[in-house]
Protein backbone atom coordinates (compact mmCIF):
# COMPACT_ATOMS: atom_id res chain seq x y z
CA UNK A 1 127.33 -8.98 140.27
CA UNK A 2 130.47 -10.08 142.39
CA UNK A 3 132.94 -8.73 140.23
CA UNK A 4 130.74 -5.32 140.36
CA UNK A 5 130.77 -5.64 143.83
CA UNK A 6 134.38 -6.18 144.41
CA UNK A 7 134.97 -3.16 142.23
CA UNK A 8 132.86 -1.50 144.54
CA UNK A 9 134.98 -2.62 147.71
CA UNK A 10 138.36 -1.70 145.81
CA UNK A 11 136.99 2.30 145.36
CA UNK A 12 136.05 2.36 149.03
CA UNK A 13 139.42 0.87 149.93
CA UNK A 14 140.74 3.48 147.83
CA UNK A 15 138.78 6.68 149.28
CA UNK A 16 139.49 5.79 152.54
CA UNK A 17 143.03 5.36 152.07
CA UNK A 18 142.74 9.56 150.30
CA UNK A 19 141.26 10.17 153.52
CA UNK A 20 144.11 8.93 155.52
CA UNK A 21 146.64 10.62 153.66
CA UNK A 22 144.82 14.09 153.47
CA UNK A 23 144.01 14.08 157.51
CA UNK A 24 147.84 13.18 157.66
CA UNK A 25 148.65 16.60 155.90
CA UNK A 26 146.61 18.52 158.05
CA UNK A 27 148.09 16.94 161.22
CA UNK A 28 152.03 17.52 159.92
CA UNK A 29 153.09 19.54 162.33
CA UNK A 30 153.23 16.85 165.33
CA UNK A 31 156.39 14.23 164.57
CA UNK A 32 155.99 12.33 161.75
CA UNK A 33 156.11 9.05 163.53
CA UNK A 34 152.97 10.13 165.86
CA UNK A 35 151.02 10.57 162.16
CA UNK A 36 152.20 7.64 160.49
CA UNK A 37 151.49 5.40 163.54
CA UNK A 38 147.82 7.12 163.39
CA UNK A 39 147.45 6.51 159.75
CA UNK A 40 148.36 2.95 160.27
CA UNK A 41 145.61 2.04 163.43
CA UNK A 42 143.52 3.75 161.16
CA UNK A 43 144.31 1.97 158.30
CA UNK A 44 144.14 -1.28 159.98
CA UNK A 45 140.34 -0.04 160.62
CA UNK A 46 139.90 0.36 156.96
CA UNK A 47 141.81 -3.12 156.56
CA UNK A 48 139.68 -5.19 159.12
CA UNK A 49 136.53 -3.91 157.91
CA UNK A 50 136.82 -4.63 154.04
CA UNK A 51 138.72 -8.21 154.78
CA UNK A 52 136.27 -9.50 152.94
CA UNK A 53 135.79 -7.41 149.84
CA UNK A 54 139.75 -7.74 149.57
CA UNK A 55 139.31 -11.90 149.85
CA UNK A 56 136.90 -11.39 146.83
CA UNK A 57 139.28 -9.33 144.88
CA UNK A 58 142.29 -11.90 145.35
CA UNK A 59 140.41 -14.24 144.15
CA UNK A 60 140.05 -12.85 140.57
């Protein structure tokens, strides 16, 4: 059941990070640092809220 659910986490993670990069093409036309510094606060989100599915994962 962990390992299931850690796979789980790791697809989410995954998704999330597709939806970063595809919201990042459709706001190119502002300066690339403006979208990558978006992408990253976003990410951090992302990061902060599956902390703990990610500590399962390393631990495999």
């Amino acid at each position: 059941a962990k390992f299931g659910l850690a796979l789980l986490s790791t697809a989410i993670q995954l998704s999330s990070f597709v939806l970063v990069y595809l919201n990042a093409d459709k706001l190119r036309p502002p300066p690339p640092r403006k979208i990558s510094e978006e992408a990253q606060a976003e990410m951090e989100e992302y990061a902060s809220l599956f902390e703990n599915g990610t500590m399962a994962i390393n631990k495999f």
